[in-house]
Each structure stands twice: as C-alpha cells, then as structure tokens.
Protein backbone atom coordinates (compact mmCIF):
# COMPACT_ATOMS: atom_id res chain seq x y z
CA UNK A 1 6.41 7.01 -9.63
CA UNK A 2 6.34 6.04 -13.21
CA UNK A 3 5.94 2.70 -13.31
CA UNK A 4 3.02 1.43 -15.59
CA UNK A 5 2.48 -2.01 -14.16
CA UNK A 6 1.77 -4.07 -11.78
CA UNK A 7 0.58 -7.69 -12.30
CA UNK A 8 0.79 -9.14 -8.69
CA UNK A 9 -1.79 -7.25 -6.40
CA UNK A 10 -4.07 -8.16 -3.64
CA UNK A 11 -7.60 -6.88 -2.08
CA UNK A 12 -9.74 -7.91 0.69
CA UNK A 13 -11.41 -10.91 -1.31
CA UNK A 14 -8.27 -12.77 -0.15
CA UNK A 15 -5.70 -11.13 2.58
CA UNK A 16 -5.52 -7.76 1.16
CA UNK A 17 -7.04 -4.37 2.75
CA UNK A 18 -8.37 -2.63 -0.27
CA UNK A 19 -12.14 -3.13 -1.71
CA UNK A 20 -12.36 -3.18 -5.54
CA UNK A 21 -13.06 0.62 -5.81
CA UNK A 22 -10.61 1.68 -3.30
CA UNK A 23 -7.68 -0.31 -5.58
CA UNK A 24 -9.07 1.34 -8.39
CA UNK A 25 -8.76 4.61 -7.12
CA UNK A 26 -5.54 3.70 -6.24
CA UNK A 27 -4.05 2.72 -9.33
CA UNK A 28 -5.30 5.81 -11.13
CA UNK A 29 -3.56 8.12 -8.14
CA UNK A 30 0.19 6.19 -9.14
CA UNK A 31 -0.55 6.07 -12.84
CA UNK A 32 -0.19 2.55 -12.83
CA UNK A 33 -2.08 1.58 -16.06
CA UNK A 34 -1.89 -2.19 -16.47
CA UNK A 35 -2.52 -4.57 -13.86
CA UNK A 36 -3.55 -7.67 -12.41
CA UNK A 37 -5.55 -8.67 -9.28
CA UNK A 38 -3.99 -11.95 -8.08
CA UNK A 39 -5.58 -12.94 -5.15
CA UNK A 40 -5.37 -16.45 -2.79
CA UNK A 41 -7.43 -19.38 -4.51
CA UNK A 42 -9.80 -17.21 -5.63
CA UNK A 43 -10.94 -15.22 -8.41
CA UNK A 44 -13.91 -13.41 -6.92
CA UNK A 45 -11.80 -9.85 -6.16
CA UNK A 46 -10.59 -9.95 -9.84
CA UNK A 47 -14.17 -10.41 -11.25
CA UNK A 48 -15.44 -7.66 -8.88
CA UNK A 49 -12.75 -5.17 -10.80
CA UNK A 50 -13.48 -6.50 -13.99
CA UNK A 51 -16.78 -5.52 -13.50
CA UNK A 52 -15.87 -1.87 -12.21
CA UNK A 53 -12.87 -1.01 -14.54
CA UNK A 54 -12.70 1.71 -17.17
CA UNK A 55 -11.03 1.94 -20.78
CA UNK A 56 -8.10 4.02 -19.41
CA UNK A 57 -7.32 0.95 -17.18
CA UNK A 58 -5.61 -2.19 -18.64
CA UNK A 59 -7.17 -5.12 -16.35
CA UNK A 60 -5.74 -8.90 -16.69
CA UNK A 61 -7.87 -10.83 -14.60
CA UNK A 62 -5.35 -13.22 -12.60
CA UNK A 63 -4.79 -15.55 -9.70
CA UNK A 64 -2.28 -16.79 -7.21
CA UNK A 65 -2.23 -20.97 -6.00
CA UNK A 66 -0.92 -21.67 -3.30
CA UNK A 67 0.91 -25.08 -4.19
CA UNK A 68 3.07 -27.72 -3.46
CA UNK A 69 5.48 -29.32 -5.92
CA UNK A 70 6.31 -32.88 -6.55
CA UNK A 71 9.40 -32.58 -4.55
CA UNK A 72 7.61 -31.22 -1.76
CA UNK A 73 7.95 -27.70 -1.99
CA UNK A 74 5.97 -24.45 -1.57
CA UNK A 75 5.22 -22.41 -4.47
CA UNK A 76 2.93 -20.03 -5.65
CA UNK A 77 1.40 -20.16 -8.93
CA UNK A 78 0.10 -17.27 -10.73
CA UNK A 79 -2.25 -17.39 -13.63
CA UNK A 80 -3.18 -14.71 -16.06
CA UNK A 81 -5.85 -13.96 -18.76
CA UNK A 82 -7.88 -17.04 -18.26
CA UNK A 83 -11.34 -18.15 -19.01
CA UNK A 84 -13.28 -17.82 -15.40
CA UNK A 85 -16.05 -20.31 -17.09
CA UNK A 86 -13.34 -23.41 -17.98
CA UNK A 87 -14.27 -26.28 -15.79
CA UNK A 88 -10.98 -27.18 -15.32
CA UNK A 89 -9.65 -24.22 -14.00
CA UNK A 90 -12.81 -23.61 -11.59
CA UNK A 91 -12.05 -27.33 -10.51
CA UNK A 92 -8.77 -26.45 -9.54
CA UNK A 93 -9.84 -23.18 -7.55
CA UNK A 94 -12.30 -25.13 -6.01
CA UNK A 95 -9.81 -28.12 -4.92
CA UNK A 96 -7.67 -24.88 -3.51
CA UNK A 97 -10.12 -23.39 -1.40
CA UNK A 98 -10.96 -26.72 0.19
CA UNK A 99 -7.51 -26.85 1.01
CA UNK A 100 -7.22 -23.50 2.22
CA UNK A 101 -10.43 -24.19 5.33
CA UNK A 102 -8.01 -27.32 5.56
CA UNK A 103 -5.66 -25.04 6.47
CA UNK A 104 -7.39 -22.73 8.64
CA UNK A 105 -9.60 -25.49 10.52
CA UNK A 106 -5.95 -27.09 10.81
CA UNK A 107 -4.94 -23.65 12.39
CA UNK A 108 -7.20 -23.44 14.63
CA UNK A 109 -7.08 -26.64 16.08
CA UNK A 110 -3.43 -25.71 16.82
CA UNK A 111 -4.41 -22.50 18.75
CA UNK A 112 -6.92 -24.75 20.61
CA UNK A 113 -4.89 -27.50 21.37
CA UNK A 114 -1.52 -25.45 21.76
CA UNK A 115 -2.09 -22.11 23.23
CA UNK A 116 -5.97 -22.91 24.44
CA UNK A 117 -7.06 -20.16 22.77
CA UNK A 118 -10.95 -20.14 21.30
CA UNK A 119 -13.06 -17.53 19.86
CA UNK A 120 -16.48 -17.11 19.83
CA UNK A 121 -19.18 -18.46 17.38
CA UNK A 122 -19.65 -15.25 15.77
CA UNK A 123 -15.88 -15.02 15.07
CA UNK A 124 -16.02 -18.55 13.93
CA UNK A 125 -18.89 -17.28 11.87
CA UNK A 126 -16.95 -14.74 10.45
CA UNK A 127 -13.52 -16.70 9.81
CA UNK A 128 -15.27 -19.73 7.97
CA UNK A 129 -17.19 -17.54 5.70
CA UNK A 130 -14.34 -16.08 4.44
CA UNK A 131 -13.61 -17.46 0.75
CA UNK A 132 -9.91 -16.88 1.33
CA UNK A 133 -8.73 -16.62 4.98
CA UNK A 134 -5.63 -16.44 5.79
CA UNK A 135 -2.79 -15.67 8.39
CA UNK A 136 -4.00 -11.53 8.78
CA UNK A 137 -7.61 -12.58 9.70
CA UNK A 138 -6.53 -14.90 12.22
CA UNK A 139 -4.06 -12.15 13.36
CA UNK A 140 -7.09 -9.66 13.83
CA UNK A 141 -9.02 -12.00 15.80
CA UNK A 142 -5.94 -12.70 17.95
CA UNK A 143 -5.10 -8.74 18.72
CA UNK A 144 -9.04 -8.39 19.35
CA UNK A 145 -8.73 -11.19 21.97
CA UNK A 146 -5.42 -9.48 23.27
CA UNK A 147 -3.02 -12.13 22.70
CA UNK A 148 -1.14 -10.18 20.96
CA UNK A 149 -0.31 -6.30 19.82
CA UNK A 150 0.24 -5.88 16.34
CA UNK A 151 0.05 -8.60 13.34
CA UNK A 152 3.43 -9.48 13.15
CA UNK A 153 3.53 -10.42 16.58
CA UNK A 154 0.44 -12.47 16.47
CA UNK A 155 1.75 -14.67 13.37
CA UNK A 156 5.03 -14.93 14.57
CA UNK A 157 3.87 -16.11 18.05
CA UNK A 158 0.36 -18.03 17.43
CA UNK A 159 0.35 -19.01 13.56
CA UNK A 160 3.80 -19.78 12.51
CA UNK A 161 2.92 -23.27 10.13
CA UNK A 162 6.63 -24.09 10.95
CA UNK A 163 5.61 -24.54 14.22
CA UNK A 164 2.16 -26.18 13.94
CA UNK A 165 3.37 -28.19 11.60
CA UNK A 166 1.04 -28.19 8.63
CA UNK A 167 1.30 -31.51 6.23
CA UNK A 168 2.01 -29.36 3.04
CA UNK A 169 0.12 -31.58 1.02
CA UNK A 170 -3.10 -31.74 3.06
CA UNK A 171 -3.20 -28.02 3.07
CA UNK A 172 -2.34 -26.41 -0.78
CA UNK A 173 -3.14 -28.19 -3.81
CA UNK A 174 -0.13 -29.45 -6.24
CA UNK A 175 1.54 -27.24 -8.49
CA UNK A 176 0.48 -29.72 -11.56
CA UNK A 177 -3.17 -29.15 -10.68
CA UNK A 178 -2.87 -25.74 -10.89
CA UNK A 179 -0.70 -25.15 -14.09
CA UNK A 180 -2.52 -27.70 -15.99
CA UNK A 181 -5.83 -25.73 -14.74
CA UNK A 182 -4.81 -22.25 -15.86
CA UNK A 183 -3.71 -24.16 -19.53
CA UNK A 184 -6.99 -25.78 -19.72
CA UNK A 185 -8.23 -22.15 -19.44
CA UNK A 186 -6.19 -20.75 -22.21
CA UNK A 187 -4.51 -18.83 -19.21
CA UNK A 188 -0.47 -18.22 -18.82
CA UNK A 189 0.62 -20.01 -15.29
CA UNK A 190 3.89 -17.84 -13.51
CA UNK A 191 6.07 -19.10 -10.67
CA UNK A 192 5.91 -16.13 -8.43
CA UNK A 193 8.59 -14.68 -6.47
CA UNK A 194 10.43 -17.69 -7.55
CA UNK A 195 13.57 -16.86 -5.26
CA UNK A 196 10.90 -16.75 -2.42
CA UNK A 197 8.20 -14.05 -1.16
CA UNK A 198 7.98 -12.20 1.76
CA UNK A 199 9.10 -13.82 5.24
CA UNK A 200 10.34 -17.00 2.98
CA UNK A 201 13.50 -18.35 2.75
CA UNK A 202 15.44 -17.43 -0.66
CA UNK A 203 16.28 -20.19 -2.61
CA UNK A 204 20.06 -20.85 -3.64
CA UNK A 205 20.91 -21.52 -7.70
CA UNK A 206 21.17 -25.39 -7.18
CA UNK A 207 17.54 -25.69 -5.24
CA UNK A 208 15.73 -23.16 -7.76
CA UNK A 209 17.40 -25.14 -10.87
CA UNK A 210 16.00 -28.38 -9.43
CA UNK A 211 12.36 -26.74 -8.88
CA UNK A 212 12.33 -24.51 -11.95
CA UNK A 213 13.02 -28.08 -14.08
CA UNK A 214 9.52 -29.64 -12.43
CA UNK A 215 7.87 -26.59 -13.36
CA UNK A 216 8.78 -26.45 -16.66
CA UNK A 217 7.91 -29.92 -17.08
CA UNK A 218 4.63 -29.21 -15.84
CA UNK A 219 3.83 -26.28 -18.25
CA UNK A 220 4.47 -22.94 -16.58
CA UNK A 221 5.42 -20.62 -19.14
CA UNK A 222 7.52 -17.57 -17.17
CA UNK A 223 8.75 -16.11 -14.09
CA UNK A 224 8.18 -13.52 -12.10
CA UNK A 225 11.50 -11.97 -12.37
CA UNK A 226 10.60 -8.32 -10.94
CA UNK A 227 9.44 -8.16 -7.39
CA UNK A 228 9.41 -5.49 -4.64
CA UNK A 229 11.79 -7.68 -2.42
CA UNK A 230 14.53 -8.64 -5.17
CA UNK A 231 17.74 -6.82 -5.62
CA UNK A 232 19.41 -5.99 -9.16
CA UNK A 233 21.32 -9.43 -8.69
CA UNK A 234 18.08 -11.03 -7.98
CA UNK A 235 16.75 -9.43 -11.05
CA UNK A 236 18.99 -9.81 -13.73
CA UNK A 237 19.38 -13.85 -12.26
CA UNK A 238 15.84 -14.47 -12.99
CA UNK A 239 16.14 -12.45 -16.48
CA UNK A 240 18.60 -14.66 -17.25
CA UNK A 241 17.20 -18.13 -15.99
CA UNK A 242 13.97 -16.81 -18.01
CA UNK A 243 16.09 -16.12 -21.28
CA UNK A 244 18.22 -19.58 -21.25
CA UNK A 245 14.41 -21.90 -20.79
CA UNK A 246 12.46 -19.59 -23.04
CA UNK A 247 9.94 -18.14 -20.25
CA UNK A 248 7.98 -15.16 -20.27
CA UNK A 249 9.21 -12.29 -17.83
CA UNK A 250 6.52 -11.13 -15.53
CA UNK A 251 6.17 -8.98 -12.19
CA UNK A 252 4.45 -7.55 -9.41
CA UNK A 253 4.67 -6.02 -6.38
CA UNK A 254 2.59 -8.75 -3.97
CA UNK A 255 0.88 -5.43 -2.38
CA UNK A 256 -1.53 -6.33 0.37
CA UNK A 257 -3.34 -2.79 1.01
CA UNK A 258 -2.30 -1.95 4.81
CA UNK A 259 -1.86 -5.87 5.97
CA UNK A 260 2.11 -5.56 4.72
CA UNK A 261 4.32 -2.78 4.03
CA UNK A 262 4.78 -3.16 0.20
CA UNK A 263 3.76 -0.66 -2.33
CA UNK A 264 1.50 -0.73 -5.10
CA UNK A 265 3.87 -0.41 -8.27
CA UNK A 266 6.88 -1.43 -6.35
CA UNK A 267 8.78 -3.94 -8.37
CA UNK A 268 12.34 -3.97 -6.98
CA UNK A 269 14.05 -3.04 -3.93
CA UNK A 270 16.35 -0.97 -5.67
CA UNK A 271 13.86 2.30 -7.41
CA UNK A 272 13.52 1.14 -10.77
CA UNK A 273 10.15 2.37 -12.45
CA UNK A 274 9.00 -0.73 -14.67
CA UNK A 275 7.15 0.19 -18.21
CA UNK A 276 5.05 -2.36 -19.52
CA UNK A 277 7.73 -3.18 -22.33
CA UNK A 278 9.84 -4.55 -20.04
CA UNK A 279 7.99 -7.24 -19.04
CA UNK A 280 7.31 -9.76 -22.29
CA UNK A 281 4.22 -11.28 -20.39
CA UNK A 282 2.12 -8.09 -20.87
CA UNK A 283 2.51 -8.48 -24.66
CA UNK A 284 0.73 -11.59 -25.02
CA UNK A 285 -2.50 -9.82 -22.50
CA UNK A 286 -1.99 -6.63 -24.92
CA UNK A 287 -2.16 -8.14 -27.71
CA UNK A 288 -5.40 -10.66 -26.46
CA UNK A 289 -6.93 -7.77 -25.22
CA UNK A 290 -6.75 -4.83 -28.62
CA UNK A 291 -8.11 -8.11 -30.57
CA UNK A 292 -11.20 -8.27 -28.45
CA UNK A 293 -12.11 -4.71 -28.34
C-alpha cells in the first residue's frame, strides 16, 4: 500500500478495537504518515495518541458527531485540528455524549421491553461506563449471553434503531451544534461519507443537494469525498459537488480495528493509493502544524 493518509479512523475509546499504541504500530507497518483519530462524541482516543505520537507521524487530532440536521436527517460530522480547551466545542461533545447514554439507555429499554433480554449489574457496570458505547458493545454482551453468534447477527436482530424506533432528535445532537462547535474551536467541520457510511442508505443527487445546502449554511467547510465504500463515480461526484460550493476535499477510511471489515488506509473501493496532495484538507493541518513546530 502506498497511501499516505488516512483522516477517518477509529480505536477502542469509541467502537473501534485498537488501543492507542496498537494504531500506532499500525500506521507505521502501512506507511500511512498523516492521520486522524475520529472517534464517536469523544475526543479522549485522539488525546491519548497525541500524547504517544512521534515526529515521523503527522497526527490531526479529530472527531466524528453523530447529528441530526434541520430536516431531520442523520449525519456525521467530522472535525479536525481543533482546540480541545474551547468551551464551546467541549459543550458540544458534552451535549453528544449525553445523547449518546440517551441512546443506549433507550436501547436497552428496547431489549428489555421487546426481546426480555437483561444483563447483569456488572455488565450494566461495564456498558454505562463506557464514554462512547455503541452498537458493537451491545453486540458483545448479546453473543456472551448467547442470543446471538457473531456481531452482525446480533445488530441486525436485537439493535436495529429502525426497528426500536429511536426519536433522532432525542438521541444525536444537531448538526448546527456541532459545526458551530468545531468553528468556535478554530477547527474545520466535514460531512462524512456524505453519500452515506457503512450499512446506510446512499443518498440520490436531489436528497444530497437539499442536505449539502443546510450544511453549507451552517458552516461546514468540505466533504469527505474519498471513502473505502465509494466507487470512482462516487468519487469524482463528490470532487465535483466539492469544486462547484468551494469545499475542502477530505477522506478516510472509517476503520474500526476488528469490529468491521474496512482497512486502515483504504479510501476507495476501487485500489487507488491516496497521497496527501490529493486531499486539499491536509494542506490547511500541514501548513498549521510546520508553523507550530
């Protein structure tokens, strides 16, 4: 692989697999010199690497919101190169993790009610101290009870929100909140996998026209037109949507460690090894980053 970067990663401070060290070690094995640790409503994983990473590493401390737009709609905000101290921003990651234990309590009250399924207090323990839990750690808990075999099952079966039917808006904090959080923080907010992420439905032109114009107007400044599940079509559609409004290119490949099957440095479906010129987001953290060394 020669791909250099890789601004959309996960570890096991949200619902990755890999510790700080073992991502490190990782990213030095694939060559992959610039990257980003994005993880769920939380910056706590990215502050751990910040604290381990070497010079031949380029680290962008980042973030990934779970949101809802104004129209309703899911969407995941990313947000680079930010100040961790801003109060704004650490007010929005704190109105995100209250609604992610929304979420979860809201998730188990649906495996109670629905499937009478209950765990016991030291799995409760375990699942509410979690600063970031999510569908997998449910999904271990379910496979330890033996309700089900393998993760995909579990989800599918126990944890689908289609089926428990989460209020969007009681469970992920608005996309406003969150852009205008990472700005206060001098950081760059990035719709990610803005034709939808894994197991989502893809968005047709008319529907992401529609939600890219409320995110504009709300201050994101680029898209995150390279990701491990798009095609070349997919690709050069989001190049060009990013061209026309003036947005910074970014990308990632949304690795999770062992909980999915994407990996690290994969930023298209079709083999194309990404350098770092490619994407004009990485610029702007270059260029922050050589003036404060």
């Amino acid at each position: 692989m020669n791909t250099q970067i890789d601004l959309h990663i996960h570890t096991n401070y949200s619902d990755g697999t890999d510790s700080e060290r073992e991502l490190l070690d990782r990213l030095r094995a694939e060559g992959i010199k610039y990257f980003s640790v994005t993880d769920h409503d939380t910056i706590n994983g990215a502050m751990a690497v910040k604290k381990l990473v070497t010079k031949e590493l380029i680290f962008i401390p980042g973030i990934e919101f779970s949101c809802f737009t104004s129209d309703r709609g899911k969407v995941h905000i990313l947000g680079y190169n930010y100040d961790e101290n801003n109060n704004d921003f650490l007010m929005a990651i704190s109105e995100g993790q209250n609604k992610r234990k929304r979420k979860l309590e809201k998730r188990l009250e649906h495996l109670r009610k629905d499937h009478g399924i209950e765990f016991s207090d030291e799995d409760y323990k375990y699942i509410y101290a979690l600063t970031s839990a999510g569908k997998p750690h449910l999904a271990k808990l379910l496979i330890k009870y033996g309700y089900a075999a393998e993760k995909k099952e579990a989800i599918e079966k126990y944890i689908d929100d289609k089926k428990n039917k989460n209020d969007i808006t009681d469970t992920r904090i608005s996309s406003k909140e969150a852009v205008s959080g990472i700005l206060s923080s001098g950081g760059i907010p990035i719709w990610a996998h803005p034709l939808g992420g894994i197991n989502e439905k893809r968005l047709n032109e008319a529907e992401f026209d529609a939600r890219l114009k409320l995110l504009i107007d709300e201050g994101i400044k680029g898209l995150e037109c390279w990701y491990s599940l798009y095609n070349k079509n997919e690709v050069d559609f989001l190049i060009n949507k990013a061209d026309k409004n003036g947005l910074l290119i970014s990308g990632g490949s949304d690795y999770h460690g062992k909980n999915k099957t994407v990996s690290l440095g994969k930023l298209n479906n079709f083999g194309k090894d990404i350098l770092k010129e490619e994407l004009s987001v990485a610029k702007n953290f270059y260029n922050a980053i050589c003036k404060n060394t």
